[in-house]
PDB file of N, CA and C in Angstrom:
ATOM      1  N   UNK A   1       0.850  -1.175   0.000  1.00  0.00           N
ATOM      2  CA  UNK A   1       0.000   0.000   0.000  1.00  0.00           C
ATOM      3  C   UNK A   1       0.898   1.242   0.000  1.00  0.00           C
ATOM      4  N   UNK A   2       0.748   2.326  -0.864  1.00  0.00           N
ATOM      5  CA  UNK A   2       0.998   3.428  -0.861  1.00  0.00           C
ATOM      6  C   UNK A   2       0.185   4.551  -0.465  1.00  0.00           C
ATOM      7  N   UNK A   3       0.826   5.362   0.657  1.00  0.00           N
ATOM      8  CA  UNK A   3      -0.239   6.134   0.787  1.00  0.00           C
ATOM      9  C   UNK A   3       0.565   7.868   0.214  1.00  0.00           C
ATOM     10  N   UNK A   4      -0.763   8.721  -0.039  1.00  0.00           N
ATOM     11  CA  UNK A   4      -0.187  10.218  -0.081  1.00  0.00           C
ATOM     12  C   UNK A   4      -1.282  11.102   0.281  1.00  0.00           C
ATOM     13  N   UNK A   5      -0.907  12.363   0.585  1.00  0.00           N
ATOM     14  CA  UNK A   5      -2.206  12.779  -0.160  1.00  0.00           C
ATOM     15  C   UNK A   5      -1.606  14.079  -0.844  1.00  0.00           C
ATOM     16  N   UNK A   6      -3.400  14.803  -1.224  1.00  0.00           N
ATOM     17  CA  UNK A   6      -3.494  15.794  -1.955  1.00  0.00           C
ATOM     18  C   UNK A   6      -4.135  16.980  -1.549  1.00  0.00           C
ATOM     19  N   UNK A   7      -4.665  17.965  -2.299  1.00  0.00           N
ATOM     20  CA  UNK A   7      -4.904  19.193  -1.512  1.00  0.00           C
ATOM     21  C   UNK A   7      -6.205  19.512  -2.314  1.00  0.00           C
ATOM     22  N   UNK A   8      -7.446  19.441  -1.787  1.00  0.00           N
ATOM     23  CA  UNK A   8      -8.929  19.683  -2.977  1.00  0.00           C
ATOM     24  C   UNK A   8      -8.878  20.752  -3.542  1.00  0.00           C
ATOM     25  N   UNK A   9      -8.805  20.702  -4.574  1.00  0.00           N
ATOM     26  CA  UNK A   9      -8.974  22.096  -5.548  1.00  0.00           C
ATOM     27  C   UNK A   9     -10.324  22.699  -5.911  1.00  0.00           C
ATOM     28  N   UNK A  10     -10.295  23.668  -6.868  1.00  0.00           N
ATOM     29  CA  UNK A  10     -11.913  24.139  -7.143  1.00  0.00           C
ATOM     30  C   UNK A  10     -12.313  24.073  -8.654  1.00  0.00           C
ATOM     31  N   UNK A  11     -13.145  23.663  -8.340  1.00  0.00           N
ATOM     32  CA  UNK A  11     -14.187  22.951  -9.767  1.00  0.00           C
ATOM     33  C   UNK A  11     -14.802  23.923 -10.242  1.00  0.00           C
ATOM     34  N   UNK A  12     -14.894  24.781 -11.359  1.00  0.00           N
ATOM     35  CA  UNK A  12     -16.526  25.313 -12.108  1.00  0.00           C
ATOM     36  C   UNK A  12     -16.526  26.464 -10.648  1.00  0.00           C
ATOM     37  N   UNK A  13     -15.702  27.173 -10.350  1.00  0.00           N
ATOM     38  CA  UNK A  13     -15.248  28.612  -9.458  1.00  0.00           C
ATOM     39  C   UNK A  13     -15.688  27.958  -7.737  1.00  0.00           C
ATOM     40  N   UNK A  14     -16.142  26.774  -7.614  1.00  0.00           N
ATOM     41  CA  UNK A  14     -16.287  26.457  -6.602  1.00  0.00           C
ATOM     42  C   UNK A  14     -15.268  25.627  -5.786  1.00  0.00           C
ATOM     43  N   UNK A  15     -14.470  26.410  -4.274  1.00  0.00           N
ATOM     44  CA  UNK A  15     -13.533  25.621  -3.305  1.00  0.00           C
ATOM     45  C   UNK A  15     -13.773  24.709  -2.934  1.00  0.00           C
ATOM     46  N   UNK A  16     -12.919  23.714  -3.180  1.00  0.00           N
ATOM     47  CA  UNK A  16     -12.601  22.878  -2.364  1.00  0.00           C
ATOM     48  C   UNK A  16     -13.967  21.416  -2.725  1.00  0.00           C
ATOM     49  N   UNK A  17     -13.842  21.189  -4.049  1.00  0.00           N
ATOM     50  CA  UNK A  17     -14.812  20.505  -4.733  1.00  0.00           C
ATOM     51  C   UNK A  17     -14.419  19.962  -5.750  1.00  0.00           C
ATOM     52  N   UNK A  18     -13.053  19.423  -5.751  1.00  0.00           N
ATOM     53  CA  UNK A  18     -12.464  18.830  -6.746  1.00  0.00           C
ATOM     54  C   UNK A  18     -11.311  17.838  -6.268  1.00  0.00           C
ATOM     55  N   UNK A  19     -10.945  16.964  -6.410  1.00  0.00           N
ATOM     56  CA  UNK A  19      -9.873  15.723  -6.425  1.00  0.00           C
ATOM     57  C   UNK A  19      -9.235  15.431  -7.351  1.00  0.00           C
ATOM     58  N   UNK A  20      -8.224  16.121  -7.877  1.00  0.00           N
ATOM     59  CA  UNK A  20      -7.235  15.409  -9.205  1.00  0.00           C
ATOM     60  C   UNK A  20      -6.184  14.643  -8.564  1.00  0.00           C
ATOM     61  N   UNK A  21      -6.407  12.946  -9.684  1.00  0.00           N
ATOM     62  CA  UNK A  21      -5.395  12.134  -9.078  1.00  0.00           C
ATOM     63  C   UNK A  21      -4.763  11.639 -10.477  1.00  0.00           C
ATOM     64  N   UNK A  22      -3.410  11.484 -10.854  1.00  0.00           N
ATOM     65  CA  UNK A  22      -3.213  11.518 -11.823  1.00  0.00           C
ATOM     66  C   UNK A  22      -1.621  10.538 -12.540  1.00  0.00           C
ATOM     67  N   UNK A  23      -1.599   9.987 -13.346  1.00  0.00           N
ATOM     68  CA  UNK A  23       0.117   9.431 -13.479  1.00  0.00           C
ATOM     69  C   UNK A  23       0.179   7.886 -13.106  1.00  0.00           C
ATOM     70  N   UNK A  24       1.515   7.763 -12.861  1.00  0.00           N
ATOM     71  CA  UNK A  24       1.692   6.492 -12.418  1.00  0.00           C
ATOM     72  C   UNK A  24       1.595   5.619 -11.079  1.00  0.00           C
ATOM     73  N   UNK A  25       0.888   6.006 -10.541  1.00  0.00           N
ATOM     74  CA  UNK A  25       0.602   5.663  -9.176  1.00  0.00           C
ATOM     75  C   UNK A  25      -0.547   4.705  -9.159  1.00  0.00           C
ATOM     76  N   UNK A  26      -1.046   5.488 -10.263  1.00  0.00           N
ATOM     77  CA  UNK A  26      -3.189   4.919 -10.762  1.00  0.00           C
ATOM     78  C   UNK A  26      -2.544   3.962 -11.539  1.00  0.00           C
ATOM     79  N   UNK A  27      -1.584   3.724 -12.783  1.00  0.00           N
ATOM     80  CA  UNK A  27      -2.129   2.839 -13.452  1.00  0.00           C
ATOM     81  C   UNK A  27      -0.897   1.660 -12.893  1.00  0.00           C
ATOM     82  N   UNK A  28       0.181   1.755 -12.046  1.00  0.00           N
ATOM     83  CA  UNK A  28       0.432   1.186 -11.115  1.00  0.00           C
ATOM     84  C   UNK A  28      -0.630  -0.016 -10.151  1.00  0.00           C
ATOM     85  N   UNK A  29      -1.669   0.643 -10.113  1.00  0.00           N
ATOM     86  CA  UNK A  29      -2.642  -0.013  -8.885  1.00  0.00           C
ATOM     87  C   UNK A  29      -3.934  -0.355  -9.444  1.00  0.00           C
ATOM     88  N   UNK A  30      -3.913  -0.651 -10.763  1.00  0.00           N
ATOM     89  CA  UNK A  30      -4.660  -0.849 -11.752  1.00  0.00           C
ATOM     90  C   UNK A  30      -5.881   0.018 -12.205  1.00  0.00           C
ATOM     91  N   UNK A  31      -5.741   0.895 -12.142  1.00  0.00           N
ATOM     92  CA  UNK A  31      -6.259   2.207 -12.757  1.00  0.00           C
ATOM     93  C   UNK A  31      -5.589   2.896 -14.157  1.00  0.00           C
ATOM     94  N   UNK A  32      -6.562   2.053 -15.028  1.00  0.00           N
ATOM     95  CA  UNK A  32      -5.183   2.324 -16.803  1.00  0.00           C
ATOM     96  C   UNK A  32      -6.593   3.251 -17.578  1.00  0.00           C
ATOM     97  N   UNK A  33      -6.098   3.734 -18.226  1.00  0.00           N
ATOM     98  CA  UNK A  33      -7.164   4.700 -18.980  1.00  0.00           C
ATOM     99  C   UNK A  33      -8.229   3.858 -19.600  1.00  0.00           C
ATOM    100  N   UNK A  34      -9.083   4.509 -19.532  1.00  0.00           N
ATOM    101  CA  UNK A  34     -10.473   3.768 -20.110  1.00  0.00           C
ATOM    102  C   UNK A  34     -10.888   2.582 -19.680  1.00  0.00           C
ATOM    103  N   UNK A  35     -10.306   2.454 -17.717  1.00  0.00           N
ATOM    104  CA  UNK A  35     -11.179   1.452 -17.209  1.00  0.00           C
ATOM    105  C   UNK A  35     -11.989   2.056 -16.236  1.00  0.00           C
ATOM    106  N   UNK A  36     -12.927   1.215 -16.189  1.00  0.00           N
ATOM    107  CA  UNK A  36     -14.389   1.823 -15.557  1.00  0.00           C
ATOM    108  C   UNK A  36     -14.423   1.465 -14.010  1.00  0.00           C
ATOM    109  N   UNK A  37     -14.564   2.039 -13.098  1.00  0.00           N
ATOM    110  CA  UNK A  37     -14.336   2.063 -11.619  1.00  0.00           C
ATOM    111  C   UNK A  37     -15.709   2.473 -10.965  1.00  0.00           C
ATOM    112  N   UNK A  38     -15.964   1.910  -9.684  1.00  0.00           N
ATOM    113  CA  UNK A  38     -16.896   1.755  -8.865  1.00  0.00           C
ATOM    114  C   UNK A  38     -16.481   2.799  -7.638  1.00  0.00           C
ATOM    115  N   UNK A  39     -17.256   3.866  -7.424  1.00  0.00           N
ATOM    116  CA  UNK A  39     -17.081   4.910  -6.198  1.00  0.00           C
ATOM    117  C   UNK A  39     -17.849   4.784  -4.952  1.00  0.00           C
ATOM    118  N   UNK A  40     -17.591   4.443  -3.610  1.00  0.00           N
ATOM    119  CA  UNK A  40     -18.378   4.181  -3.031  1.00  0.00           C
ATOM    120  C   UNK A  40     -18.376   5.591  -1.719  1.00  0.00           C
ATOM    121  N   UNK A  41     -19.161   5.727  -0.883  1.00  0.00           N
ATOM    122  CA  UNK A  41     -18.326   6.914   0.152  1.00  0.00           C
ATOM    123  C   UNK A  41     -19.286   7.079   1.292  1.00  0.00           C
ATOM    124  N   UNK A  42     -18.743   8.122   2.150  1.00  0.00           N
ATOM    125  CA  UNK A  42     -19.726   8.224   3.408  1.00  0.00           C
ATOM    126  C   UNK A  42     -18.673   8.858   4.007  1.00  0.00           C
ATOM    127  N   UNK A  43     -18.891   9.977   4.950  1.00  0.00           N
ATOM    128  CA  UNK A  43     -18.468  11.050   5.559  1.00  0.00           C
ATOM    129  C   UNK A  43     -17.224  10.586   6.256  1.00  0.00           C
ATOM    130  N   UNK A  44     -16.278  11.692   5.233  1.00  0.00           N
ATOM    131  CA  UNK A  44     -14.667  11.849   5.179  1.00  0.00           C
ATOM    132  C   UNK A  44     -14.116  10.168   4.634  1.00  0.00           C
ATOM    133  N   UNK A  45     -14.921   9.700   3.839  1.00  0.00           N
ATOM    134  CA  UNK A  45     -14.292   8.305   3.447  1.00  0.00           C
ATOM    135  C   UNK A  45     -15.185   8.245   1.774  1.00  0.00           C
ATOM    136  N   UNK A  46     -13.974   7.970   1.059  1.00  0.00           N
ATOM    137  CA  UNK A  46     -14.215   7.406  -0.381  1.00  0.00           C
ATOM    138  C   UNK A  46     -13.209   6.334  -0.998  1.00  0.00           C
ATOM    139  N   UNK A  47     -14.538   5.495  -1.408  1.00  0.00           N
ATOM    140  CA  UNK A  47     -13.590   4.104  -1.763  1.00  0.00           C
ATOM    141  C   UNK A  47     -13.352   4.216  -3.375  1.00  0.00           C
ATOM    142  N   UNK A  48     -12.515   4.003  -4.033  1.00  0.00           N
ATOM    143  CA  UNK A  48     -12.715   3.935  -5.595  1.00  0.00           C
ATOM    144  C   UNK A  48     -12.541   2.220  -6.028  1.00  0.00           C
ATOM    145  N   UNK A  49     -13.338   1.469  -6.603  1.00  0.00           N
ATOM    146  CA  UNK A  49     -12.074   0.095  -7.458  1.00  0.00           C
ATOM    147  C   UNK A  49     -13.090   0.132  -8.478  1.00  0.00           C
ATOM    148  N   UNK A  50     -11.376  -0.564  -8.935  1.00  0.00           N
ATOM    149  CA  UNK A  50     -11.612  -0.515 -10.560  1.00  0.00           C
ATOM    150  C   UNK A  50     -12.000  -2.027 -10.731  1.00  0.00           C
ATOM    151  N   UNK A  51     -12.950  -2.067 -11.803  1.00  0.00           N
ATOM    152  CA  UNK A  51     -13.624  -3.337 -12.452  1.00  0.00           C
ATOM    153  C   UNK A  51     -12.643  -4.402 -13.171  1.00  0.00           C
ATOM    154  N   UNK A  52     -12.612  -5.563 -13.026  1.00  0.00           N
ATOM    155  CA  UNK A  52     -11.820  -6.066 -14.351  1.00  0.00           C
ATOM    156  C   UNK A  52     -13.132  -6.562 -15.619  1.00  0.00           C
ATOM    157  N   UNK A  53     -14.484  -6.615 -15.587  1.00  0.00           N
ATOM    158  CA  UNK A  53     -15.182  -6.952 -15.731  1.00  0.00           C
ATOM    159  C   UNK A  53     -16.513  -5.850 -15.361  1.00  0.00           C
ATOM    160  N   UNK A  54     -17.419  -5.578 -16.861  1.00  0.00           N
ATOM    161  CA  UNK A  54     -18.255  -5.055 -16.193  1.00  0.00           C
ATOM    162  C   UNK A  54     -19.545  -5.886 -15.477  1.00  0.00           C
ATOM    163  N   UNK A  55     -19.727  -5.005 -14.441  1.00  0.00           N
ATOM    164  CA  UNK A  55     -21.140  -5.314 -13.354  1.00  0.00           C
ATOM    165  C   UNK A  55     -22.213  -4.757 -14.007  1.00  0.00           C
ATOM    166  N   UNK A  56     -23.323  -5.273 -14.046  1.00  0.00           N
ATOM    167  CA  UNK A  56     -24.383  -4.886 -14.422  1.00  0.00           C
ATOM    168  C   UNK A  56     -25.567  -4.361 -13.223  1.00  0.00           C
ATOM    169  N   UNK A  57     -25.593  -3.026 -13.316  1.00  0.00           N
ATOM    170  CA  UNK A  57     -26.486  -2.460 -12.151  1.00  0.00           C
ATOM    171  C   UNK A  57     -25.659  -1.898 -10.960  1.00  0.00           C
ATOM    172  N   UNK A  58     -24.412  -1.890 -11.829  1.00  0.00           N
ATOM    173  CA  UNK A  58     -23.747  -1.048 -10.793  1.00  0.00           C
ATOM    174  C   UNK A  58     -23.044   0.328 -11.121  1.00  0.00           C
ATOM    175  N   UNK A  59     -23.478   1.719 -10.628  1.00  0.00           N
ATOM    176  CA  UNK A  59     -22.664   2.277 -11.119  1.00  0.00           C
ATOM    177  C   UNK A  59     -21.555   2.720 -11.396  1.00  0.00           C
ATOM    178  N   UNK A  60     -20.884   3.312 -12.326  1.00  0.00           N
ATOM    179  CA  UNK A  60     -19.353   3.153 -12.904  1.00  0.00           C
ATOM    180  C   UNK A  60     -19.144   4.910 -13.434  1.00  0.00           C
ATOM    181  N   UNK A  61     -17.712   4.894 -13.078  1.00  0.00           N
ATOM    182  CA  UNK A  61     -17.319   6.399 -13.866  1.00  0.00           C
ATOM    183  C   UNK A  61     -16.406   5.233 -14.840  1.00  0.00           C
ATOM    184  N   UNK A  62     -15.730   6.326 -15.254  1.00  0.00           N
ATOM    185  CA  UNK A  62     -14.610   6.169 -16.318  1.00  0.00           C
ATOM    186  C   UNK A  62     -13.005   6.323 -15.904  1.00  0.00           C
ATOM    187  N   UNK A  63     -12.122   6.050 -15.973  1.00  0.00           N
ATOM    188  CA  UNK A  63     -10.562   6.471 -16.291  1.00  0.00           C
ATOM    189  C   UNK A  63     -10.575   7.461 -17.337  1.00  0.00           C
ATOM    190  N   UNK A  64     -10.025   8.703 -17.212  1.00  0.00           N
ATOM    191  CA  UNK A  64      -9.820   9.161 -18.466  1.00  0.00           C
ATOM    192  C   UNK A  64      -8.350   9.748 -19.026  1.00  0.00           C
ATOM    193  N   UNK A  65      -7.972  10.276 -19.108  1.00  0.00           N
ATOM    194  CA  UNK A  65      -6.373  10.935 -19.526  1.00  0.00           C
ATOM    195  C   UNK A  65      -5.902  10.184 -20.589  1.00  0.00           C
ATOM    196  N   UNK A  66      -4.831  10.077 -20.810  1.00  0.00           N
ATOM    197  CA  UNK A  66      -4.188   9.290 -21.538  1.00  0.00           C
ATOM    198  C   UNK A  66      -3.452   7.604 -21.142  1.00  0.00           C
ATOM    199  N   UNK A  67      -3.022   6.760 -22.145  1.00  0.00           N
ATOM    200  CA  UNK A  67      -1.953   5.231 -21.751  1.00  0.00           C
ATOM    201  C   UNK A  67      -1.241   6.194 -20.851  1.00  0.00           C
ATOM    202  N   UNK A  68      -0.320   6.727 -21.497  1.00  0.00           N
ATOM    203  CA  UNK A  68       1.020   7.541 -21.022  1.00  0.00           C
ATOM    204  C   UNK A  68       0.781   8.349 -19.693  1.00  0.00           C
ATOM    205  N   UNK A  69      -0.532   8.860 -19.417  1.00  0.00           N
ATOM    206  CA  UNK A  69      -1.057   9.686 -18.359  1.00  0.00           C
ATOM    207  C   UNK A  69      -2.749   9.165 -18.115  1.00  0.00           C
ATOM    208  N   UNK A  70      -2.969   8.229 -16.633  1.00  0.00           N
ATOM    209  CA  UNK A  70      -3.893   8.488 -16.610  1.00  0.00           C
ATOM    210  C   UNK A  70      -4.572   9.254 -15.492  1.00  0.00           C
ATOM    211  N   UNK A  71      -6.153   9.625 -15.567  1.00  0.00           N
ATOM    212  CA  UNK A  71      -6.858  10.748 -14.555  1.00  0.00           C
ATOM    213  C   UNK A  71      -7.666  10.211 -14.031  1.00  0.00           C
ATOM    214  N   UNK A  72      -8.451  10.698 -12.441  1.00  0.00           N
ATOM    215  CA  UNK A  72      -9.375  10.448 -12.353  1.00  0.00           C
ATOM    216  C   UNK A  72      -9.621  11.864 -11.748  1.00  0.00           C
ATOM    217  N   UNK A  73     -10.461  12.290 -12.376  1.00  0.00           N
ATOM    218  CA  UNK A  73     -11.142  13.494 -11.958  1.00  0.00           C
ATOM    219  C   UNK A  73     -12.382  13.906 -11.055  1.00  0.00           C
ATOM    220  N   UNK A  74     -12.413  14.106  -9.927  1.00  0.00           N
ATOM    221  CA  UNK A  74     -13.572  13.699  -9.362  1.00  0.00           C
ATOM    222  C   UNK A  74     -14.227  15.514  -8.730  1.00  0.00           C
ATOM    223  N   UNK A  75     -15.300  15.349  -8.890  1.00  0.00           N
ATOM    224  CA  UNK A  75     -15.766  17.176  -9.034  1.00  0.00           C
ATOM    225  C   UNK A  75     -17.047  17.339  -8.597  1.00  0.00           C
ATOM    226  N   UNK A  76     -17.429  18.377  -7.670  1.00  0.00           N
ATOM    227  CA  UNK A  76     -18.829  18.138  -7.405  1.00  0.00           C
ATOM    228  C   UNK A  76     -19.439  18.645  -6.299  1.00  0.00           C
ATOM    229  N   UNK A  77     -20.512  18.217  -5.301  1.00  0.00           N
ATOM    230  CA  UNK A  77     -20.897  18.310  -4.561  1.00  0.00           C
ATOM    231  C   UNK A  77     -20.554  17.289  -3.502  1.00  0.00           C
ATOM    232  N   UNK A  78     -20.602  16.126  -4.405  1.00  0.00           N
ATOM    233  CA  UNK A  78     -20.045  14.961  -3.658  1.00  0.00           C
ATOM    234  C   UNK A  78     -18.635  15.068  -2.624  1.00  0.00           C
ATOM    235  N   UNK A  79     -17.797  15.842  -3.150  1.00  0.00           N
ATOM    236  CA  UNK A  79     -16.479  15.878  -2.678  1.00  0.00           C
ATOM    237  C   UNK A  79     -16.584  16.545  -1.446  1.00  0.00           C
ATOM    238  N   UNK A  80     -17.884  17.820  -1.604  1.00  0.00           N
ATOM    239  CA  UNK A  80     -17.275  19.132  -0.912  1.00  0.00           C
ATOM    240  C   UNK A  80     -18.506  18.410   0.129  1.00  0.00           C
ATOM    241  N   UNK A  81     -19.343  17.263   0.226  1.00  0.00           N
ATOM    242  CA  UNK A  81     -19.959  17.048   1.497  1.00  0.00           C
ATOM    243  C   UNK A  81     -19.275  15.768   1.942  1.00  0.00           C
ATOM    244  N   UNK A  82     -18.354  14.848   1.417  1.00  0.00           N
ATOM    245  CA  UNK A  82     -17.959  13.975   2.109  1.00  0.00           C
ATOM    246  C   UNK A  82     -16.746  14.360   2.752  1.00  0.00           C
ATOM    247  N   UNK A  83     -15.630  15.162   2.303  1.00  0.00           N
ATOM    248  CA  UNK A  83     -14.612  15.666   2.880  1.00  0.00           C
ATOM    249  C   UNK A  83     -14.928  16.738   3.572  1.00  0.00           C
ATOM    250  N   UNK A  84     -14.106  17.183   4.800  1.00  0.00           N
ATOM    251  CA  UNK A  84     -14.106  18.196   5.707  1.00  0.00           C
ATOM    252  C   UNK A  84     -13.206  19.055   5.345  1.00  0.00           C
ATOM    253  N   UNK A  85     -11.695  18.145   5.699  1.00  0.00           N
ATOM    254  CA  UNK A  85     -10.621  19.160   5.516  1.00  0.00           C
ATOM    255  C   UNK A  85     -10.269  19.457   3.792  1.00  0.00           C
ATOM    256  N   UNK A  86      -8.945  20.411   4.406  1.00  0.00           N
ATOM    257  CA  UNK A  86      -8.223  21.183   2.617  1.00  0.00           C
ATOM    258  C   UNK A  86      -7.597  19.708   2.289  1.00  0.00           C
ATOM    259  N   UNK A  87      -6.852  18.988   2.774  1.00  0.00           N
ATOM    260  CA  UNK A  87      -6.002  17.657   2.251  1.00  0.00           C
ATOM    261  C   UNK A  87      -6.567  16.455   2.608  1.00  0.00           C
ATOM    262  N   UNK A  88      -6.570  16.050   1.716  1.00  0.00           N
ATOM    263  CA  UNK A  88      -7.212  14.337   1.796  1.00  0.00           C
ATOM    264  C   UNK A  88      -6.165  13.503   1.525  1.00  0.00           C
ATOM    265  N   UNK A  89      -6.003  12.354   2.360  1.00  0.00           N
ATOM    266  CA  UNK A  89      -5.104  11.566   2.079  1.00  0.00           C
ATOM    267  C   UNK A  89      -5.350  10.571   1.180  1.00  0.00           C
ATOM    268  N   UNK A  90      -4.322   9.575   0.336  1.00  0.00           N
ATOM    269  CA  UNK A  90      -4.942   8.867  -0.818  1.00  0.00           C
ATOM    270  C   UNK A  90      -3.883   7.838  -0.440  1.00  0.00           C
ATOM    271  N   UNK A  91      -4.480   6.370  -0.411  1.00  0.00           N
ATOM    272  CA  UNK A  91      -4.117   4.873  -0.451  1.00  0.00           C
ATOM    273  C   UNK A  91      -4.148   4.456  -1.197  1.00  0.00           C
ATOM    274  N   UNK A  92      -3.042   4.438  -1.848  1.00  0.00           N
ATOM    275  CA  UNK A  92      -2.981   2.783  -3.002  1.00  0.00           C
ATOM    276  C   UNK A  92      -3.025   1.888  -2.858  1.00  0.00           C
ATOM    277  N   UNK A  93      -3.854   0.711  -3.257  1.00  0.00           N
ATOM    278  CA  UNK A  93      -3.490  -0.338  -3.335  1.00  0.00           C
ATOM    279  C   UNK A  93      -4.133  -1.047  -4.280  1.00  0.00           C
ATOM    280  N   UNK A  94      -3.846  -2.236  -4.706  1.00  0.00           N
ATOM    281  CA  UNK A  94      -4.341  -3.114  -6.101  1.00  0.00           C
ATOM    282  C   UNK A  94      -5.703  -2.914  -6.406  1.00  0.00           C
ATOM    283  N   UNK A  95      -5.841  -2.380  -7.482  1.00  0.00           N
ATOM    284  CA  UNK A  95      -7.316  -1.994  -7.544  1.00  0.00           C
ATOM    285  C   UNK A  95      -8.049  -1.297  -6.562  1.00  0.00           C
ATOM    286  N   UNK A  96      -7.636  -0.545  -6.006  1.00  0.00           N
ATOM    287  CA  UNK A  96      -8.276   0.197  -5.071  1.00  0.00           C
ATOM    288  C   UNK A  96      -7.886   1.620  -4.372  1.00  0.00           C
ATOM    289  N   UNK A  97      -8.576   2.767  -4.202  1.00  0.00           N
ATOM    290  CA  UNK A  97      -8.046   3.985  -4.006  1.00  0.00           C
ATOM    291  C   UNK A  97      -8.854   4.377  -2.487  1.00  0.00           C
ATOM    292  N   UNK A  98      -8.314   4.476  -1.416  1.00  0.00           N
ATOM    293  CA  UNK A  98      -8.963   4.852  -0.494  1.00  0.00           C
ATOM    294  C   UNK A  98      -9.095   6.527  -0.276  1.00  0.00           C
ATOM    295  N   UNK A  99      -9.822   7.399  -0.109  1.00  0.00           N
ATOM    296  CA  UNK A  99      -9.540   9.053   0.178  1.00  0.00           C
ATOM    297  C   UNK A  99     -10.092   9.428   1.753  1.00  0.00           C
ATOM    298  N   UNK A 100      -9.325   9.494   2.464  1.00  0.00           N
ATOM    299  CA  UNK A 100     -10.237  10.007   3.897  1.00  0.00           C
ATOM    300  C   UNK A 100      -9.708  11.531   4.194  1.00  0.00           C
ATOM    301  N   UNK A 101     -10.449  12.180   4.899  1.00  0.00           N
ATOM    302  CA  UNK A 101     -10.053  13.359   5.462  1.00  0.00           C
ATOM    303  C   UNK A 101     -11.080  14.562   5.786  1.00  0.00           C
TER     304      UNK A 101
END
């Protein structure tokens, strides 16, 4: 497990409502562009994993960026009511992205 974190940025002029995670860390921990991942969450905790296989009836974002670079961009309302603080910490591990804070 790798852990780090990051610092929430602002989305569409709004603080502290954005999560950019990005590079080799994601597709390291099997997060490769254009695979589809499962978000789960609940106050100051977000789970991300990625699918090897799609689920049916479950919902899914996307990977997006590039092979060479990939993103997960996460933006919203969602962010700015499950997180409290400015830095969220981020866990790697195999297929899986933990965010608490």
């Amino acid at each position: 497990m790798i852990m780090n974190s990051t610092k929430r940025g602002t989305a569409r002029g709004i603080p502290l409502s954005r999560i950019w995670l990005e590079g080799a860390k994601l597709a390291a921990h099997g997060f490769t562009h254009g695979r589809r991942f499962h978000l789960e969450h609940s106050a100051g905790f977000m789970r991300l994993t990625a699918f090897a296989v799609e689920s049916v009836g479950v919902p899914v974002r996307r990977e997006s960026g590039t092979i060479a670079r990939p993103i997960i961009d996460l933006t919203g309302e969602l962010i700015r009511s499950t997180f409290t603080s400015e830095r969220v910490t981020v866990e790697f591990s195999s297929n899986t992205i933990i965010l608490r804070g």
